[in-house]
Protein backbone atom coordinates (compact mmCIF):
# COMPACT_ATOMS: atom_id res chain seq x y z
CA UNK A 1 -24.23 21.35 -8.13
CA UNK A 2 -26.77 20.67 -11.16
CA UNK A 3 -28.46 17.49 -10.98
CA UNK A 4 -27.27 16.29 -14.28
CA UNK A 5 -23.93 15.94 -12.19
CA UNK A 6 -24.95 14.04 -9.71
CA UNK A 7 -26.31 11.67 -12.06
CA UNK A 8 -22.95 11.15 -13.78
CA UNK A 9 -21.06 11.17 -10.21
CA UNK A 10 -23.36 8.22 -9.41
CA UNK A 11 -22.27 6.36 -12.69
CA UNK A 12 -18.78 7.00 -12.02
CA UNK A 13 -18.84 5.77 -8.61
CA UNK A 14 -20.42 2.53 -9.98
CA UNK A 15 -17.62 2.39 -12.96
CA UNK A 16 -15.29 2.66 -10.09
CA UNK A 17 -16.84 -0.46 -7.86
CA UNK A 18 -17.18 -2.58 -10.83
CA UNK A 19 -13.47 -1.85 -12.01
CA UNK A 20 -12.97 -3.19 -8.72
CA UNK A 21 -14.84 -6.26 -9.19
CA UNK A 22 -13.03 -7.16 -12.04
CA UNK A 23 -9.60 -6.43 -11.02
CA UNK A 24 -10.26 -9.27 -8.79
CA UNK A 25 -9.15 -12.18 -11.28
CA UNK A 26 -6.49 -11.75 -14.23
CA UNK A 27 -8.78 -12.38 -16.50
CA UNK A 28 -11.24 -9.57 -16.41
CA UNK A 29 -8.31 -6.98 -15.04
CA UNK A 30 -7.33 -4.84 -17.89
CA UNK A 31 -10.70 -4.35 -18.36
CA UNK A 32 -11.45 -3.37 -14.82
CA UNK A 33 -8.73 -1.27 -15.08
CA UNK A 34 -10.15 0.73 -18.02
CA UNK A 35 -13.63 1.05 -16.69
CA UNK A 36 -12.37 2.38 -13.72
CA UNK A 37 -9.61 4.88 -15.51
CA UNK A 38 -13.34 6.08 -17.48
CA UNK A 39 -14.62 6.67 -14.88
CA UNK A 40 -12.26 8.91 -13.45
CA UNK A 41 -11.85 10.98 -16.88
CA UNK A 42 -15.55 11.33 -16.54
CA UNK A 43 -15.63 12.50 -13.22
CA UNK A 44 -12.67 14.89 -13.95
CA UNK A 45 -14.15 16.64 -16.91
CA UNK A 46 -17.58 16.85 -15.50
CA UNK A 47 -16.54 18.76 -11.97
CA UNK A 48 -13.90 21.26 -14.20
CA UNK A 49 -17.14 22.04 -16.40
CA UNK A 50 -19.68 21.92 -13.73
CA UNK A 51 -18.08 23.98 -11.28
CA UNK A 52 -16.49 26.49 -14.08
CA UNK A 53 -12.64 25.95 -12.77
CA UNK A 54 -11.56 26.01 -16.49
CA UNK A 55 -11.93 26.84 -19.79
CA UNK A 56 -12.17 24.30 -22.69
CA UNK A 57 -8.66 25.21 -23.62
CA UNK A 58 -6.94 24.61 -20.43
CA UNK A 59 -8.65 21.30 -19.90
CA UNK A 60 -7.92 20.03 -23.44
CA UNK A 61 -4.34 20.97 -22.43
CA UNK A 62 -4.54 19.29 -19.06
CA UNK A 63 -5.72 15.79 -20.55
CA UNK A 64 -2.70 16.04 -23.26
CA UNK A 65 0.02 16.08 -20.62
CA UNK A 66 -1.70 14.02 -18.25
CA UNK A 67 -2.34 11.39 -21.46
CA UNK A 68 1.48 12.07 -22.43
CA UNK A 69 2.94 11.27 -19.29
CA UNK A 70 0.36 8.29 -18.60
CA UNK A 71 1.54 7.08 -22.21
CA UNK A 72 5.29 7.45 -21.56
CA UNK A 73 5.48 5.73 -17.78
CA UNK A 74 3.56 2.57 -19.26
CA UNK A 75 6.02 2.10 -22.19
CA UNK A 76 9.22 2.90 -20.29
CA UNK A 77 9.00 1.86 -16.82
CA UNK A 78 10.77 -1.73 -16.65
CA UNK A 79 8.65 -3.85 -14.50
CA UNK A 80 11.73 -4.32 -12.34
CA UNK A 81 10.85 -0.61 -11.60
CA UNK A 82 7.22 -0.77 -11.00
CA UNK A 83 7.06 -0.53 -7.01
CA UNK A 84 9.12 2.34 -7.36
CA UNK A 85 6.59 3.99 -9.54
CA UNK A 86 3.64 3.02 -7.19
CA UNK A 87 5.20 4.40 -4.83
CA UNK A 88 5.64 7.46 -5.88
CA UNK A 89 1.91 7.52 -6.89
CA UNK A 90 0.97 6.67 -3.51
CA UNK A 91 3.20 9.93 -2.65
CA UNK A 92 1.78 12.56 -5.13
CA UNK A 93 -1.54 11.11 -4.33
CA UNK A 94 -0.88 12.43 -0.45
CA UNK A 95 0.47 15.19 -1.62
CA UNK A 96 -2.60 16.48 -3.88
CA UNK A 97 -4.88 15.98 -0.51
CA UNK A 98 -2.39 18.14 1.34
CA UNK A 99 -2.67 20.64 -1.17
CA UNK A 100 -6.08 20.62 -1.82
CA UNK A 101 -6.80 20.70 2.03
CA UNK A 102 -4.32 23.80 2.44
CA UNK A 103 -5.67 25.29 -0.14
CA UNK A 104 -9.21 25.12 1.24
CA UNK A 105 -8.10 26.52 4.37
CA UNK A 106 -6.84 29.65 2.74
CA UNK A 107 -10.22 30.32 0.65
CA UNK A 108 -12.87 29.85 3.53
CA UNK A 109 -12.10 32.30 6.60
CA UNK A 110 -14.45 29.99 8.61
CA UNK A 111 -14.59 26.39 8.74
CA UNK A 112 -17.19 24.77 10.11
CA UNK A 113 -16.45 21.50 12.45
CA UNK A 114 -16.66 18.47 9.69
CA UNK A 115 -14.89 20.55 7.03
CA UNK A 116 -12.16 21.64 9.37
CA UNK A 117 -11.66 18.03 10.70
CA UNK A 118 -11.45 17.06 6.69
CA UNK A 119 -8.60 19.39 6.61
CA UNK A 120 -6.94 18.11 9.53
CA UNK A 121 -7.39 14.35 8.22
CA UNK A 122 -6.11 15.07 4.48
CA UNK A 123 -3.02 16.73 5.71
CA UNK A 124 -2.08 14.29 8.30
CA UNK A 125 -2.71 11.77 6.21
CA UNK A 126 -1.65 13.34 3.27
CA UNK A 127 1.50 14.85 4.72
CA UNK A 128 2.65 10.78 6.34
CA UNK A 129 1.76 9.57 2.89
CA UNK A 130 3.81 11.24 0.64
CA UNK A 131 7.09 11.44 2.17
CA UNK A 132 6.50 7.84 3.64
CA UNK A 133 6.15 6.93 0.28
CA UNK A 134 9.38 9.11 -0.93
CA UNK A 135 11.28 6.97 1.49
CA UNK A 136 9.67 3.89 0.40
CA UNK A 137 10.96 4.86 -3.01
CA UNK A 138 14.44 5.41 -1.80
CA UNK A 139 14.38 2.33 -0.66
CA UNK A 140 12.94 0.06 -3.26
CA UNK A 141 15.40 2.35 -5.92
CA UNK A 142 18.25 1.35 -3.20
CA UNK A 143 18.70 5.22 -3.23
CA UNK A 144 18.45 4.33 0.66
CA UNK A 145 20.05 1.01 2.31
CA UNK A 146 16.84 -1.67 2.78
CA UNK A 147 18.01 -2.88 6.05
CA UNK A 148 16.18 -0.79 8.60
CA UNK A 149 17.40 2.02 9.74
CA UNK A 150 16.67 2.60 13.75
CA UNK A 151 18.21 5.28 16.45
CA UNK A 152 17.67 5.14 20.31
CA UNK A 153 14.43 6.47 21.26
CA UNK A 154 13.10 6.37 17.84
CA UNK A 155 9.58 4.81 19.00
CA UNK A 156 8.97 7.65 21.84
CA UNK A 157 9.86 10.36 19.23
CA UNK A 158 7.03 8.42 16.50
CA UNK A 159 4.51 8.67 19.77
CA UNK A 160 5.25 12.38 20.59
CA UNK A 161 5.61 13.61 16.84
CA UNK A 162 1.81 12.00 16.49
CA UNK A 163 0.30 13.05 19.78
CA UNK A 164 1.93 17.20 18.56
CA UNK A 165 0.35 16.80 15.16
CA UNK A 166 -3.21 15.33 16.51
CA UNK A 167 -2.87 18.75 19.48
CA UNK A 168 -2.52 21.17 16.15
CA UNK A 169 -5.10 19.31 14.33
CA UNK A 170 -7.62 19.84 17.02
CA UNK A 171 -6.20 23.14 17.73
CA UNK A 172 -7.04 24.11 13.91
CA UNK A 173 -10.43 22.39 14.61
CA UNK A 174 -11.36 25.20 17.14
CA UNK A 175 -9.25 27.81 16.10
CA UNK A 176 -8.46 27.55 12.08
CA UNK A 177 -5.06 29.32 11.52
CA UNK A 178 -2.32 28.93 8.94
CA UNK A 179 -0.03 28.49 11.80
CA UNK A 180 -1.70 25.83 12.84
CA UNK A 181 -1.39 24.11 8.94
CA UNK A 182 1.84 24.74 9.04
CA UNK A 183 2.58 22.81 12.06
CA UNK A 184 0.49 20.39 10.91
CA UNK A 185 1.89 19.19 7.50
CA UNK A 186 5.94 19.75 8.96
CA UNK A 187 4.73 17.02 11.93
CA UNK A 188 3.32 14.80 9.38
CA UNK A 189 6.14 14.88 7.04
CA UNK A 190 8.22 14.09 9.70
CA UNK A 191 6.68 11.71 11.07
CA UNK A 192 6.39 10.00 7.76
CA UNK A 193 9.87 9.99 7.36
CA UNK A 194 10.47 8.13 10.52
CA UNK A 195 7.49 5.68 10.24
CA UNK A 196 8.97 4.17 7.05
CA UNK A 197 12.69 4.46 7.96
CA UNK A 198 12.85 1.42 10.38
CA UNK A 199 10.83 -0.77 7.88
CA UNK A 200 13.38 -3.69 6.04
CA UNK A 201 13.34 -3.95 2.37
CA UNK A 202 11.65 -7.74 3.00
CA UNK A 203 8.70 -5.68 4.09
CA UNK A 204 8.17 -3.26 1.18
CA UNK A 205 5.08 -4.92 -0.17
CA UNK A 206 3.16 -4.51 3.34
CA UNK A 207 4.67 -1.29 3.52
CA UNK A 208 3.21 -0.18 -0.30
CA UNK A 209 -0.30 -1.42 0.19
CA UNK A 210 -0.20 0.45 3.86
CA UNK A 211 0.77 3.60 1.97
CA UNK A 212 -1.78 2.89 -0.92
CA UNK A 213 -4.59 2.77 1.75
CA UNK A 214 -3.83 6.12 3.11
CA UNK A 215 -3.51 7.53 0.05
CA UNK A 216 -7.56 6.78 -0.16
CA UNK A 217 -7.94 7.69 3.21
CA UNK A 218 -6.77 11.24 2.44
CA UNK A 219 -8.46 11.34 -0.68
CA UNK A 220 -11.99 10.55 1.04
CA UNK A 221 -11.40 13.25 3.62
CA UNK A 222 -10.61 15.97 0.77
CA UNK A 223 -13.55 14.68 -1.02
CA UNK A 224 -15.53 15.67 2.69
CA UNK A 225 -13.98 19.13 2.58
CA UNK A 226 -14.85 19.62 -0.66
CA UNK A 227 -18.44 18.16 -0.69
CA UNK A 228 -17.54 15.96 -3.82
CA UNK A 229 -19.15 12.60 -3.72
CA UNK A 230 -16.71 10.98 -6.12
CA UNK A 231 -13.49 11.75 -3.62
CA UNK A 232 -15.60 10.42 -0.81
CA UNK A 233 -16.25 7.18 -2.82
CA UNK A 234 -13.31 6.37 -4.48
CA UNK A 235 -11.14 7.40 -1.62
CA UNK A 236 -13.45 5.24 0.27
CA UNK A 237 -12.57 2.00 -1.85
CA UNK A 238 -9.05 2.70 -2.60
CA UNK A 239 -8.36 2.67 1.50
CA UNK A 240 -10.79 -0.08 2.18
CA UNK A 241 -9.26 -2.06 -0.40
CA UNK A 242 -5.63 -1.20 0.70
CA UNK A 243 -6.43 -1.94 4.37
CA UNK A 244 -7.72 -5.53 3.27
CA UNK A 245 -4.63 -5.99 1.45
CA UNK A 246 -2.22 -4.82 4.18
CA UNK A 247 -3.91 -7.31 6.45
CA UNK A 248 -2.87 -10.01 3.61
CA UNK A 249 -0.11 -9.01 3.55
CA UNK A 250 0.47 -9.20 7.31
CA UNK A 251 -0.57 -12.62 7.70
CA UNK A 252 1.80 -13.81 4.55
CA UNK A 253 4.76 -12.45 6.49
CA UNK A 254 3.38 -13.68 9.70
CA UNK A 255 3.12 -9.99 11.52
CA UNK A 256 0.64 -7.94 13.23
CA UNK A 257 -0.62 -5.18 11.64
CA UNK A 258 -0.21 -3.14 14.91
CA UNK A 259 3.43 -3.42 14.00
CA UNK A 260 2.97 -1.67 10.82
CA UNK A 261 0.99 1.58 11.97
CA UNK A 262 3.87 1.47 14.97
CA UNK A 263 6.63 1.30 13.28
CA UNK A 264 7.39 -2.53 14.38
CA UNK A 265 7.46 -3.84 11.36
CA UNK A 266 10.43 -5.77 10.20
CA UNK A 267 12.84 -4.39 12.90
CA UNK A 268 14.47 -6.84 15.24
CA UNK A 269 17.45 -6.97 16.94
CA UNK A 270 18.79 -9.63 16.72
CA UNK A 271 21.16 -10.59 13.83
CA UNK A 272 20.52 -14.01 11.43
CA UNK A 273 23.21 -17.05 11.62
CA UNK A 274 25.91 -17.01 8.63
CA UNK A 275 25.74 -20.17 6.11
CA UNK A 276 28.40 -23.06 6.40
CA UNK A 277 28.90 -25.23 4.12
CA UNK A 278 29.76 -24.75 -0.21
CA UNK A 279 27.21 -24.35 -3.03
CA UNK A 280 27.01 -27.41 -5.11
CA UNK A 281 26.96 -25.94 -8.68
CA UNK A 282 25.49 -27.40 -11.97
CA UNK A 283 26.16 -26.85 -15.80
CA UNK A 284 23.12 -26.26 -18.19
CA UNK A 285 23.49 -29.85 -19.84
CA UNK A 286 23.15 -31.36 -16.38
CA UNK A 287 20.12 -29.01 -15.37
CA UNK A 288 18.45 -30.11 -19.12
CA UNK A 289 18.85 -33.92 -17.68
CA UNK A 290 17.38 -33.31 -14.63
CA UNK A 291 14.23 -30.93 -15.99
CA UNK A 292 13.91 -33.83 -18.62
CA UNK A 293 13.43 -36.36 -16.39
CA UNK A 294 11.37 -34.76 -14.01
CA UNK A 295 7.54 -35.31 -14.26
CA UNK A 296 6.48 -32.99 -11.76
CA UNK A 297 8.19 -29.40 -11.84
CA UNK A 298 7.67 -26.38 -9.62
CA UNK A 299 8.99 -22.86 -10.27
CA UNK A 300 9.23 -20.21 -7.47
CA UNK A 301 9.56 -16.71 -9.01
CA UNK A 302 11.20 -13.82 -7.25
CA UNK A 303 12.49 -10.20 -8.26
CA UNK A 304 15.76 -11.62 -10.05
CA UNK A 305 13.39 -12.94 -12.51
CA UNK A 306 11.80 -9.51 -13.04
CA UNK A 307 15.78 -7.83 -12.76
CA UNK A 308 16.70 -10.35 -15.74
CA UNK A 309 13.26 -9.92 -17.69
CA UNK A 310 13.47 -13.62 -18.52
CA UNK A 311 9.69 -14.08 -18.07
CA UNK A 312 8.86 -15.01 -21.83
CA UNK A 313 11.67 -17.40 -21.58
CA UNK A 314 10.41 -18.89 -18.64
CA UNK A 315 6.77 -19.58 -20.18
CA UNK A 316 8.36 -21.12 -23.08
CA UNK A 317 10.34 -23.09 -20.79
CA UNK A 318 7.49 -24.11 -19.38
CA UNK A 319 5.86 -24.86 -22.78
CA UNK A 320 8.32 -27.29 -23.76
CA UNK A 321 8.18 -29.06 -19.78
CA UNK A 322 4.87 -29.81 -20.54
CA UNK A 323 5.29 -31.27 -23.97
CA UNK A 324 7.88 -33.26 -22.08
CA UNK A 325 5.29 -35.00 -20.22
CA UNK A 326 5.68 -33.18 -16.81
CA UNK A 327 3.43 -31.17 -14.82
CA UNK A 328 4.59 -27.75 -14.17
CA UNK A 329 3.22 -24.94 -11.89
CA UNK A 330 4.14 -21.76 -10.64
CA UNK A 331 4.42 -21.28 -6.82
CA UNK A 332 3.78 -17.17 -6.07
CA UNK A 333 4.70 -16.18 -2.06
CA UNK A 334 2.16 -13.40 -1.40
CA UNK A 335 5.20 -10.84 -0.90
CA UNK A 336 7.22 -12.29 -4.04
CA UNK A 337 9.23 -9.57 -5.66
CA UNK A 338 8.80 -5.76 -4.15
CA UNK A 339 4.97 -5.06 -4.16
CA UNK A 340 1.75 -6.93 -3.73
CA UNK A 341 0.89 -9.25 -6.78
CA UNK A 342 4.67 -8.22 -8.40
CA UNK A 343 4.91 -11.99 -9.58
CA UNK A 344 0.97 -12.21 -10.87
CA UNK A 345 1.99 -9.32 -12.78
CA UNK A 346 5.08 -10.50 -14.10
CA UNK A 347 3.90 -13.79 -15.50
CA UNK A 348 0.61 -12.58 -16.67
CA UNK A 349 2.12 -9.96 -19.07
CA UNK A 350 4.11 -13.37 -20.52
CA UNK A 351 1.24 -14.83 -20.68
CA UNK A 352 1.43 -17.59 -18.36
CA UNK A 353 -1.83 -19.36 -17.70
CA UNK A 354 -3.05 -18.17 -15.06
CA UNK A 355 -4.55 -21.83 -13.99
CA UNK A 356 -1.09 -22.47 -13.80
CA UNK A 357 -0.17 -20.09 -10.47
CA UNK A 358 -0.58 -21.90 -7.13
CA UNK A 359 -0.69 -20.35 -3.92
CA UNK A 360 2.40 -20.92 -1.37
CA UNK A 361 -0.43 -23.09 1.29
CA UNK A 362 -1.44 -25.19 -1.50
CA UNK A 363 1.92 -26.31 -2.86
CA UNK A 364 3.71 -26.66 0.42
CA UNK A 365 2.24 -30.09 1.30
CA UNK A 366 2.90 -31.26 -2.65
CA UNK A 367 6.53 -30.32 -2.73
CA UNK A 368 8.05 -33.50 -1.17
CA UNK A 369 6.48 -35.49 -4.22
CA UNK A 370 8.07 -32.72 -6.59
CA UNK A 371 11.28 -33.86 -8.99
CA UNK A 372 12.57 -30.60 -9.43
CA UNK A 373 11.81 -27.35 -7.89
CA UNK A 374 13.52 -24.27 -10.25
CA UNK A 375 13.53 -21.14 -7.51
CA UNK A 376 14.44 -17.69 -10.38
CA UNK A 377 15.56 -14.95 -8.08
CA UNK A 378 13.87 -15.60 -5.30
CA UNK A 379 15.75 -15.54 -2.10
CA UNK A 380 13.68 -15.02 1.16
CA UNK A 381 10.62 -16.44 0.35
CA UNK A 382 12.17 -19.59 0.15
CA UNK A 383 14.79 -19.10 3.00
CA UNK A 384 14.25 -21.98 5.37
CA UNK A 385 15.72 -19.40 8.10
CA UNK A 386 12.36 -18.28 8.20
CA UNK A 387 11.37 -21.38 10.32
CA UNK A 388 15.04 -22.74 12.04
CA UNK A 389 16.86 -19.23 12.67
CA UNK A 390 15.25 -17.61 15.60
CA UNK A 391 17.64 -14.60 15.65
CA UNK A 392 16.66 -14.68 11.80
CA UNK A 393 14.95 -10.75 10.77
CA UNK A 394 12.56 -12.72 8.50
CA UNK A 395 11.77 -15.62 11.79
CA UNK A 396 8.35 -16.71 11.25
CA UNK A 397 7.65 -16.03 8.21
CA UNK A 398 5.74 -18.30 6.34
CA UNK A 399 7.57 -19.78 3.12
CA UNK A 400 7.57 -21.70 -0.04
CA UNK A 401 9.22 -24.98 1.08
CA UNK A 402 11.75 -25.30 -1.78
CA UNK A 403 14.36 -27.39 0.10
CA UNK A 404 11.22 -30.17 0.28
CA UNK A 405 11.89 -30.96 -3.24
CA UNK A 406 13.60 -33.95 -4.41
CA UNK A 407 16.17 -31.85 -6.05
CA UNK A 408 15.93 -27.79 -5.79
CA UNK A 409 17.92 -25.72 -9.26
CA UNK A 410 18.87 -21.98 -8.08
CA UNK A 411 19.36 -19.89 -10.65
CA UNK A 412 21.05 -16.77 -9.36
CA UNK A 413 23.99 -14.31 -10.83
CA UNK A 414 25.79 -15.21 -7.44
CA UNK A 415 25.63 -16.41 -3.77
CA UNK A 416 24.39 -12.84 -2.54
CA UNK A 417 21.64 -12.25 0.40
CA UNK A 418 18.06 -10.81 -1.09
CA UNK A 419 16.14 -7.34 -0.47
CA UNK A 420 16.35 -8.32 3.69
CA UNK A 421 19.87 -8.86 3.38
CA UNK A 422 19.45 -12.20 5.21
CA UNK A 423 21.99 -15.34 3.92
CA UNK A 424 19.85 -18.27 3.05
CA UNK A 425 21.29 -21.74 3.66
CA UNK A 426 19.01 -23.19 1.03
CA UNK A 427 22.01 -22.34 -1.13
CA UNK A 428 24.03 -25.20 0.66
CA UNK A 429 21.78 -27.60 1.00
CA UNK A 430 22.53 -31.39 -0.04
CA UNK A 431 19.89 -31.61 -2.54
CA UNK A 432 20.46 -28.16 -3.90
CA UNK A 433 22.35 -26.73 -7.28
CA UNK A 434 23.56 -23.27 -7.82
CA UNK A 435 23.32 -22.39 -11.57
CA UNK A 436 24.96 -19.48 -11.76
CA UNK A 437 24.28 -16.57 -14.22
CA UNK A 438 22.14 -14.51 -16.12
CA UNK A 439 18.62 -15.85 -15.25
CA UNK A 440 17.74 -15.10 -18.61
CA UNK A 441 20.87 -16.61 -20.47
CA UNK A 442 20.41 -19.36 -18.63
CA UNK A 443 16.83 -20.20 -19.66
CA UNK A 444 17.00 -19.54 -23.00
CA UNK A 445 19.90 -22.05 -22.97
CA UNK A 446 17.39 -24.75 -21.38
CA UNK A 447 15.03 -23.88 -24.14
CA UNK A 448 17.39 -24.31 -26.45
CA UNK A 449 19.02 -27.74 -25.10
CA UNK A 450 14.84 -28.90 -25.33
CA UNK A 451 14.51 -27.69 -28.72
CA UNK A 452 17.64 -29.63 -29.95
């Protein structure tokens, strides 16, 4: 490798740790996210020259369709279907390690120890990864039901599907075979499968970042067989990163992360309480009277509000609030909506200030002083289940405390259970009103009532 390279790998890498950086806060994100997308184009171009893979034709052609399809996903993919395509990133990125590290295994009759245990890593890895990540799909695209899906036994098989792929892996390490690559990447794919089946749709976003971290993993250990210091690095962050976030992630939902790498996570036994009681609905001209006499308002986004894309209504509802007089802020659960930051996300590209998003520990002890707390799709992170309903499947996990609010407004389509499937007696309470409908219809017809 020429030293001119190297140089440019070590630029890359530092594009890469500063895109980083800046993804950290909304406002220097996009351009974190280009610095770091440069830095990979760079990378990419400089390894097909420098190693003489292709020609100037087939790269040329490669960056077209990789620009085309790059182009086409970011205009058409509804944000409502955004997990799903992360998902499925997280799976092709698996599945590029385990080809990659198969492939490798074909062209060198001999592997020594550390490139032979790279190959073990990316395909185990890799091979868990991608179909976890298919299933995670399925289930996020409700291809598959989101309640978990568990069989007697299932945690023995997980332990003795993991236990035959390490025995091949280290078999490969002393012996390398294609028998024994084989064996490996049908065990992991397998055992993918039935990692991510017993998971609950509540749990996606652990389950996404979890997935996202391996994806780096496997990366790093291709970039080991390969000797290319960019894999090593990026992979490097991107599982770091996605570790850090999984451990978030854990403590917003109040879980170990032991329960996530076993297969723990989300499934209980026992099954939540019904709701008694009737929903106390409300017309728009009543919810106008109530938002415009409230001084202090709180909105709790979930994925209905991404379903009914009725986020630009909801900043200019929020527009006219304050004009009103009141003080209005946006309460974001850390697992809001179907993947981490969905909500951030959501509001940002509406271009709601971010100063204006509050964490769920900082406006819990505000919301008994709040007038009116507006909760747009959300169903679970606000389910007070969560803390009264031991035999609950979301039981301890930590929540927005909407019912704490002088009066809570619902807006929902109907009374139906969220992505956990769990019935939340918010819906009943004394001090809450169901307004039923489109979210976004029914926004637009606040804004309007506030215009008048």
């Amino acid at each position: 490798m020429s030293r001119p390279a190297d140089f440019i790998y070590i630029l890359c890498a530092l594009c890469f740790i500063l895109g980083l950086k800046l993804l950290s806060s909304p406002v220097t994100a996009r351009r974190g996210n280009l610095l770091s997308a440069l830095g990979m184009l760079v990378a990419v171009v400089v390894t097909l020259f420098d190693r003489s893979i292709l020609d100037l034709r087939w790269i040329a052609v490669g960056l077209g369709v990789g620009a085309v399809a790059g182009a086409v996903l970011a205009r058409w993919v509804a944000m409502t279907s955004m997990p799903q395509m992360v998902a499925v990133l997280n799976g092709f990125g698996g599945l590029a390690s385990v080809l990659v590290a198969w492939d490798s295994s074909l062209r060198f009759e001999s592997l020594g120890g550390w490139s032979a245990g790279g190959v073990v890593v990316s395909i185990l890895v890799g091979g868990i990864t991608f179909t976890g990540s298919m299933v995670a799909w399925a289930k996020l695209n409700e291809t598959l039901s989101g309640r978990p899906l568990l069989f007697p036994g299932q945690t023995v098989l997980n332990a003795i599907l993991l236990v035959a792929a390490l025995g091949a892996g280290v078999w490969f390490v002393l012996e390398p075979g294609q028998a024994r690559v084989v064996s490996m990447v049908a065990l992991a794919s397998v055992l993918g499968i039935l990692a991510v089946i017993p998971i609950g749709g509540a749990d996606m976003p652990v389950v996404i970042s979890l997935l996202n971290s391996y994806s780096g993993l496997a990366a790093c250990a291709t970039g080991f067989v390969l000797g290319h210091p960019v894999l090593v690095v990026t992979g490097s962050l991107v599982g770091a990163s996605g570790l850090i976030l999984t451990r978030l992630m854990c403590k917003a939902m109040n879980r170990s992360l032991g329960n996530v790498l076993f297969s723990g996570f989300g499934a209980v036994s026992g099954r939540s309480a019904g709701v008694e009681g009737s929903p106390h609905p409300i017309s728009i001209d009543d919810t106008y009277v109530l938002l415009e006499a409230a001084r202090s308002v709180v909105v709790v986004p979930g994925y209905g509000l991404a379903v009914a894309q009725a986020q630009h209504a909801l900043h200019e509802l929020g527009q006219l609030l304050e004009a009103n007089g009141a003080d209005v802020r946006f309460a974001i659960h850390p697992v809001a909506g179907r993947m981490p930051g969905h909500m951030n996300v959501l509001l940002a590209e509406a271009s709601v200030p971010y100063e204006s998003l509050i964490e769920m520990d900082a406006v819990n002890p505000t919301m008994p002083m709040v007038d009116v707390c507006l909760v747009i799709g959300a169903n679970d992170v606000v389910n007070p289940a969560a803390g009264e309903d031991r035999s609950s499947p979301i039981y301890g996990m930590p929540i927005i405390h909407a019912e704490a609010a002088r009066t809570v407004v619902i807006l929902k389509r109907s009374m139906g259970t969220g992505f956990a499937g769990v019935a939340n007696p918010l819906f009943v309470r004394d001090n809450a009103r169901m307004l039923f409908g489109d979210a976004r219809a029914s926004i637009q017809a606040l804004v309007a009532a506030f215009k008048k």
